[in-house]
N, C-alpha and C. Protein backbone atom coordinates (compact mmCIF):
# COMPACT_ATOMS: atom_id res chain seq x y z
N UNK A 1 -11.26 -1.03 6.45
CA UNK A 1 -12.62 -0.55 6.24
C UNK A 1 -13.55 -1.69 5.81
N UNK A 2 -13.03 -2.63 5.28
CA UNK A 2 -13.96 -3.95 4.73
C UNK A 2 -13.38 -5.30 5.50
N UNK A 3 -13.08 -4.73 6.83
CA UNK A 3 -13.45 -6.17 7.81
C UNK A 3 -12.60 -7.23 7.13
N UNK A 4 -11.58 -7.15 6.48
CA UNK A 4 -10.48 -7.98 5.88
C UNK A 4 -9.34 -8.93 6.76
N UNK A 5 -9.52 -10.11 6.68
CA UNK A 5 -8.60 -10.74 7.38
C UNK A 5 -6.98 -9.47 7.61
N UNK A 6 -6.60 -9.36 8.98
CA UNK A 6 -5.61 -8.55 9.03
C UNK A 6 -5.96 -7.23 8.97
N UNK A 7 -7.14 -6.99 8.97
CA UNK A 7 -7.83 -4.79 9.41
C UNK A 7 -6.76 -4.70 10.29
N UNK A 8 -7.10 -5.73 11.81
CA UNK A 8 -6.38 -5.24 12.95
C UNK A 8 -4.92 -4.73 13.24
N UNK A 9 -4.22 -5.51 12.11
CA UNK A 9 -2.60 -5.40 11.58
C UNK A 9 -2.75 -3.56 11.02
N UNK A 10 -3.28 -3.51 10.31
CA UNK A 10 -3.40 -2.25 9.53
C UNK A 10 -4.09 -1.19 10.58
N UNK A 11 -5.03 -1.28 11.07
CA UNK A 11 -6.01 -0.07 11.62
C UNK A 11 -4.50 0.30 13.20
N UNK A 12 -3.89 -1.07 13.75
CA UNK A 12 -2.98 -0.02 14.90
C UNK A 12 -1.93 0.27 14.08
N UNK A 13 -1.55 0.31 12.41
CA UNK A 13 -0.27 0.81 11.75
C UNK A 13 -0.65 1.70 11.33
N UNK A 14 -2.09 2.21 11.15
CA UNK A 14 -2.04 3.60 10.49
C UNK A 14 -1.78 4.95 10.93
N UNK A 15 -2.11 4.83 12.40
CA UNK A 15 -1.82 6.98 12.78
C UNK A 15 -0.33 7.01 12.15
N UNK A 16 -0.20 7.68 11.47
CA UNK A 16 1.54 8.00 11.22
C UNK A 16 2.00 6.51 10.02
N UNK A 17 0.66 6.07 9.04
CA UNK A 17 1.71 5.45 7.92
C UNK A 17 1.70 6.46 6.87
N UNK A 18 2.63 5.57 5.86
CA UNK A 18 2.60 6.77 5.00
C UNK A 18 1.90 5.65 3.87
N UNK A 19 1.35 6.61 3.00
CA UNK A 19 0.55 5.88 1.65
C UNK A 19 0.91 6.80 0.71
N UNK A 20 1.23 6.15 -0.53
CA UNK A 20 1.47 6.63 -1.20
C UNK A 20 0.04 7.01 -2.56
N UNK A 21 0.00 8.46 -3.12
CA UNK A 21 -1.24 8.55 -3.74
C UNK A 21 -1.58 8.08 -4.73
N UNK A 22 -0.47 6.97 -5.38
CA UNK A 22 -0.96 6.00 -6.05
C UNK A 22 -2.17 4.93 -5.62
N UNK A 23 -1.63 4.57 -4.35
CA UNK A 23 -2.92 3.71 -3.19
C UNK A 23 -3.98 4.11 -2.61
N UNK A 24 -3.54 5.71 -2.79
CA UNK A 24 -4.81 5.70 -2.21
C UNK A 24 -5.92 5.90 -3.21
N UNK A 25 -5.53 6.42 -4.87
CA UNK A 25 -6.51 5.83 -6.02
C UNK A 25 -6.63 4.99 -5.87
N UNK A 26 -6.24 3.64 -5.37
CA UNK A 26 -6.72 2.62 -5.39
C UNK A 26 -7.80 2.55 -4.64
N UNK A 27 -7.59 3.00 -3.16
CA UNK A 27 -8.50 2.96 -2.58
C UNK A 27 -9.42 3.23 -2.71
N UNK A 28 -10.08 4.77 -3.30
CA UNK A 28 -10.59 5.44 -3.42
C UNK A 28 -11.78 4.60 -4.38
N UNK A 29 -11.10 4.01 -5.69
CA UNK A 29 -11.28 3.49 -6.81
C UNK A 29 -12.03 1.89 -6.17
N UNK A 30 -11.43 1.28 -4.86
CA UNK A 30 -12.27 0.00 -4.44
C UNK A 30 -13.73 0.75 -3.86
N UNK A 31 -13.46 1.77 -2.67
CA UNK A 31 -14.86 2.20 -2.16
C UNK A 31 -15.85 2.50 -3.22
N UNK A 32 -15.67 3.47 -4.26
CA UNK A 32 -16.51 4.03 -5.10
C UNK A 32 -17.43 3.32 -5.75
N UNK A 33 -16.41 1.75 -6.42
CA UNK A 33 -17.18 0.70 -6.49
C UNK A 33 -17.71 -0.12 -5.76
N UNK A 34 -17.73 -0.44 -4.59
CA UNK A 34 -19.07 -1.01 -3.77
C UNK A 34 -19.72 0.13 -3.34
N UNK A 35 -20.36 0.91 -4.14
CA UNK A 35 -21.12 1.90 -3.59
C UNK A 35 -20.74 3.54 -2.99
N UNK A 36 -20.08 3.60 -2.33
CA UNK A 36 -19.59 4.70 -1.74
C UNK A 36 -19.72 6.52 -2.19
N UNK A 37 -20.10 7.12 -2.29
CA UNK A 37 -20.22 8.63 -2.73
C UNK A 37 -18.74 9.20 -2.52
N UNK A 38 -18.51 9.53 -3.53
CA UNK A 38 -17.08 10.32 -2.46
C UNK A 38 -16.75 11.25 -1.74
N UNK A 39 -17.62 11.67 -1.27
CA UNK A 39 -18.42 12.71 -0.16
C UNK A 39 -17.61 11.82 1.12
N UNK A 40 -18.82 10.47 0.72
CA UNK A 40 -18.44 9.71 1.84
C UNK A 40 -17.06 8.87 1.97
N UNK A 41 -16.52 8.71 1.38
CA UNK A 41 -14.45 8.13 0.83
C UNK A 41 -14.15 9.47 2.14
N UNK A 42 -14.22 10.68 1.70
CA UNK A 42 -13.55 11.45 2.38
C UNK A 42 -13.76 11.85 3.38
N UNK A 43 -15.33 11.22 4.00
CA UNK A 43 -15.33 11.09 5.97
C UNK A 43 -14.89 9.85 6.17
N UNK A 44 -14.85 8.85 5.32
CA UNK A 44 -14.40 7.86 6.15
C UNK A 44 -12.98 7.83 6.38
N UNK A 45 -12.61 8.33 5.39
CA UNK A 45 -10.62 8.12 5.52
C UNK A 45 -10.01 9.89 6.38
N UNK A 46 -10.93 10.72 6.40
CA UNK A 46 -10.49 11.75 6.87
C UNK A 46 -9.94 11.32 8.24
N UNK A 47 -10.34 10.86 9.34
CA UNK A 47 -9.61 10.18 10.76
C UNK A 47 -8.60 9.21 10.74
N UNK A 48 -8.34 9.18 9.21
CA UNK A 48 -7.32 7.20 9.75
C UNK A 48 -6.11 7.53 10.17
N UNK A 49 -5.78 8.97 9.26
CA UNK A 49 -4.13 9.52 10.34
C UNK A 49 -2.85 9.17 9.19
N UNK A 50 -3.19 8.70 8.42
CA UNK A 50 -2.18 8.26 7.12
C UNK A 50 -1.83 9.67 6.35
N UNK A 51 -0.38 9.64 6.41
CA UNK A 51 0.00 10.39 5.25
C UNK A 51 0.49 10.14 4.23
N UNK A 52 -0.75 10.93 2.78
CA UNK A 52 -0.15 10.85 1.55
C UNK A 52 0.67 11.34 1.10
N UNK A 53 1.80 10.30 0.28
CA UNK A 53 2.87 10.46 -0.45
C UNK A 53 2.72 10.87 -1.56
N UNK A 54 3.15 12.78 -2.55
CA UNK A 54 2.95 12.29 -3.99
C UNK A 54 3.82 11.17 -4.88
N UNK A 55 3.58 11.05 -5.37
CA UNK A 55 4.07 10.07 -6.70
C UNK A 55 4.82 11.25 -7.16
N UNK A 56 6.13 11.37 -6.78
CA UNK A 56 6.87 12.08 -7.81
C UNK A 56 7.97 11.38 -8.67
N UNK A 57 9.22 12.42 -9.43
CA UNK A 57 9.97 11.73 -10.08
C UNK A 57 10.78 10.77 -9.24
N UNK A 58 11.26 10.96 -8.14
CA UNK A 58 11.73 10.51 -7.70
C UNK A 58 11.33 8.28 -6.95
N UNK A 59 10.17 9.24 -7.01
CA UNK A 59 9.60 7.52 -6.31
C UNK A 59 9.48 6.62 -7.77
N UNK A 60 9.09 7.64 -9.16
CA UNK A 60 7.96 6.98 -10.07
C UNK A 60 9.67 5.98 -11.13
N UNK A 61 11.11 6.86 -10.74
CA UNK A 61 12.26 5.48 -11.19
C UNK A 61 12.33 4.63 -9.96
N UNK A 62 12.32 4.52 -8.91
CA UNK A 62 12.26 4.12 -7.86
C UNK A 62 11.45 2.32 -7.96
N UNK A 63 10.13 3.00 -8.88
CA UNK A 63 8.87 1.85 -8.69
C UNK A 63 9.45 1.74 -10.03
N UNK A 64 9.65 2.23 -11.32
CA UNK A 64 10.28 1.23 -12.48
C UNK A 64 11.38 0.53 -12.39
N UNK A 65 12.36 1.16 -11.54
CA UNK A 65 13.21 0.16 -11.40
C UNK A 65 12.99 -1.43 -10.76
N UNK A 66 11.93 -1.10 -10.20
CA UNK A 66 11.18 -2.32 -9.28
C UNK A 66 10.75 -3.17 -10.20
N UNK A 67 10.43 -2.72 -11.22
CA UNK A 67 9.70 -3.99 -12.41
C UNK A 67 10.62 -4.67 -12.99
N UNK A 68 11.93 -4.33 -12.98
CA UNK A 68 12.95 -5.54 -13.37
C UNK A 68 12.72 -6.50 -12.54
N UNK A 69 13.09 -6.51 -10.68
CA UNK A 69 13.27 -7.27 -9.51
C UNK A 69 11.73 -7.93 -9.47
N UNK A 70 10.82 -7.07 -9.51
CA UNK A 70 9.87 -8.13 -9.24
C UNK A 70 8.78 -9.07 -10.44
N UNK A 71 9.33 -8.72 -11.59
CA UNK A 71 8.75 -9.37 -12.91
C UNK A 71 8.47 -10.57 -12.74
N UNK A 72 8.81 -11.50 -11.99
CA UNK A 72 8.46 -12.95 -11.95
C UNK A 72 7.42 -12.96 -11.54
N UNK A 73 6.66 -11.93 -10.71
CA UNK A 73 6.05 -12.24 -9.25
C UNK A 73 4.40 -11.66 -9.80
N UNK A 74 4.33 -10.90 -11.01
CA UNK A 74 2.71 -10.04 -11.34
C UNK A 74 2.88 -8.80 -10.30
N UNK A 75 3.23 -8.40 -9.91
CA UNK A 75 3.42 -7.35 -9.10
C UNK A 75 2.42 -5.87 -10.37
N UNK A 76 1.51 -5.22 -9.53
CA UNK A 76 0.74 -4.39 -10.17
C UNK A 76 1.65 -3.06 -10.48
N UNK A 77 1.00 -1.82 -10.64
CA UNK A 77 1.92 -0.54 -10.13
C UNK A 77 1.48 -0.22 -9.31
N UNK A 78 0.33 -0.46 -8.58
CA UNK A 78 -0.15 0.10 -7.09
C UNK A 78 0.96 -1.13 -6.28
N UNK A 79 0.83 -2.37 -6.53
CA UNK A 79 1.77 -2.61 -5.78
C UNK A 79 3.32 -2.36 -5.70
N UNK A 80 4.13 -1.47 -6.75
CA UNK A 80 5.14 -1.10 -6.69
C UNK A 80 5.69 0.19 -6.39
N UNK A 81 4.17 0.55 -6.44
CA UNK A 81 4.47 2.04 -6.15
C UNK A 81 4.45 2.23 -4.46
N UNK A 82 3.82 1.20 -3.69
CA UNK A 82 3.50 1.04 -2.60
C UNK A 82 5.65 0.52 -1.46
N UNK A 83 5.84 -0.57 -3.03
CA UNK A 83 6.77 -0.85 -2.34
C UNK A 83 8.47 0.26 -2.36
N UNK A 84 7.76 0.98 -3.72
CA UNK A 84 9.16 1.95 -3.93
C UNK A 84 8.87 2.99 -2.75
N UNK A 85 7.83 3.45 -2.38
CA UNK A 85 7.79 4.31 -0.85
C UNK A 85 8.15 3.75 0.08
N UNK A 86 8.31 2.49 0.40
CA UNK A 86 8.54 1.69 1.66
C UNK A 86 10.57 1.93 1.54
N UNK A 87 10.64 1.20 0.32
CA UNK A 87 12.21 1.44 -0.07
C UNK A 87 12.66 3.16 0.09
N UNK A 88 12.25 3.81 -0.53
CA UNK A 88 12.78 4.90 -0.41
C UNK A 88 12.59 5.65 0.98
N UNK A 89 11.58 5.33 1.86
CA UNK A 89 11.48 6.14 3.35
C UNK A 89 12.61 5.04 4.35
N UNK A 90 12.65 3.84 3.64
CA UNK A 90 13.21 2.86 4.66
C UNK A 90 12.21 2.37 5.90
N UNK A 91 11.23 1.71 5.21
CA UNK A 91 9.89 1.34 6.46
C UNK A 91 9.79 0.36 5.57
N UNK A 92 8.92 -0.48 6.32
CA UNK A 92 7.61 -1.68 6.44
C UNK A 92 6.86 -1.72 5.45
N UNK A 93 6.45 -2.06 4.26
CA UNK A 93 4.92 -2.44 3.70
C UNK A 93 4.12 -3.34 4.49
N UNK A 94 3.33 -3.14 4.17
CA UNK A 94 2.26 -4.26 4.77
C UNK A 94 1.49 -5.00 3.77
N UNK A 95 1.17 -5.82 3.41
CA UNK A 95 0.34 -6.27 2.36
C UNK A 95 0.08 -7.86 3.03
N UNK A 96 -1.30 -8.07 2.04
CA UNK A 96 -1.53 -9.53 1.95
C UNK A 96 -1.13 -10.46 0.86
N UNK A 97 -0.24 -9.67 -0.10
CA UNK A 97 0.22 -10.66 -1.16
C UNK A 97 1.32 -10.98 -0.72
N UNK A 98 1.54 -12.86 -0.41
CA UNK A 98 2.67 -13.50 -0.01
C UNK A 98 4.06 -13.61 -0.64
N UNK A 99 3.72 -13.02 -2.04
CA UNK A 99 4.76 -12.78 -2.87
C UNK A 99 5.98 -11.52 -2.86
N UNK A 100 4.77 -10.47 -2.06
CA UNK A 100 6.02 -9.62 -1.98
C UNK A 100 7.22 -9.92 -0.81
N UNK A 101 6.75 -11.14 0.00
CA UNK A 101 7.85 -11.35 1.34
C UNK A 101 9.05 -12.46 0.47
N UNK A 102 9.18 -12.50 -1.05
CA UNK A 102 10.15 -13.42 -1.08
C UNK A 102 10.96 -12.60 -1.92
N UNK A 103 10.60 -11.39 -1.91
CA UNK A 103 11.84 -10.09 -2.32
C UNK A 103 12.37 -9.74 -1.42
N UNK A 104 14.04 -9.59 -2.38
CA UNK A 104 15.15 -8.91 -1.55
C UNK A 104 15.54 -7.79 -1.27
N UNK A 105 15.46 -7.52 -0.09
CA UNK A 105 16.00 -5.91 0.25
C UNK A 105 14.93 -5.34 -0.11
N UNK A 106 13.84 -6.37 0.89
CA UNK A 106 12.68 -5.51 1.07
C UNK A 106 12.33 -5.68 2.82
N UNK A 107 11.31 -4.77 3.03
CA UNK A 107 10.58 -5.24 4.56
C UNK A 107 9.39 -5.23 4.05
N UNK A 108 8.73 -6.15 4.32
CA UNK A 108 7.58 -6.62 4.24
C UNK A 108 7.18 -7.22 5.27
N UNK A 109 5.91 -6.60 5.90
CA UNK A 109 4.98 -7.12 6.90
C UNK A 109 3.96 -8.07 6.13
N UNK A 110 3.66 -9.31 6.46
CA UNK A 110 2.40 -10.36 5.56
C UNK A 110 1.52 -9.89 7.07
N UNK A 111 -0.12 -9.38 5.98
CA UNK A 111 -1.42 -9.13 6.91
C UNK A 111 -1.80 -10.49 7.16
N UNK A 112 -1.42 -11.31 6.42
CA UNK A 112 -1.96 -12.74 6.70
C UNK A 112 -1.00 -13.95 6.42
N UNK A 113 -1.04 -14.89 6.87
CA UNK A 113 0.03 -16.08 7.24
C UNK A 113 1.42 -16.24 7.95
N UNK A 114 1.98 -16.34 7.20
CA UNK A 114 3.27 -16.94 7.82
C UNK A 114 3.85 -15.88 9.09
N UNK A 115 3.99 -14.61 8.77
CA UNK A 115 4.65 -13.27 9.27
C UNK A 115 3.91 -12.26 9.77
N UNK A 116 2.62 -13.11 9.88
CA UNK A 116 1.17 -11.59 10.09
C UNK A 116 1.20 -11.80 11.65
């Protein structure tokens, strides 16, 4: 939506990704602040075709257990919560932080450099 090095990576992965509704507060939480109504959040994302994941018990040890493995790295909870759905469905993340591609027994797609 903000013309980001790597949209194009993301906009043909979305009919059928899954997001988890931790991310998409995030999202929600980036539009609102450059402006956005959330009237308007919810025409713009109503077509993208992504399905939200809740955050349940299951994902929310999933993403704490993740903060042991990735503690070196600053890893957020949007970004772990992002990666414990990827782990637990057995799919792809996608991200632009280069840090999550040097974890193990992960898949990680990089939107930008080395692997994008």
């Amino acid at each position: 939506m903000l013309e980001e090095p790597g949209a194009d990576i993301v906009e043909n992965a979305l009919p059928g990704a899954l997001l988890s509704a931790v991310n998409l507060a995030e999202i929600v939480g980036k539009l609102r602040e450059r402006g956005m109504r959330l009237e308007e959040v919810d025409a713009a994302l109503a077509p993208v075709g992504f399905e939200v994941v809740e955050f349940d018990a299951e994902l929310a040890k999933i993403c704490g257990d993740l903060r042991i493995e990735t503690r070196g790295y600053g890893l957020s909870l949007g970004d772990r919560a992002c990666l414990a759905l990827a782990r637990h469905r057995g799919c792809e993340a996608l991200t632009a932080n280069v840090a999550w591609a040097q974890l193990a027994n992960m898949r990680v797609r990089l939107l930008r450099g080395a692997n994008a």
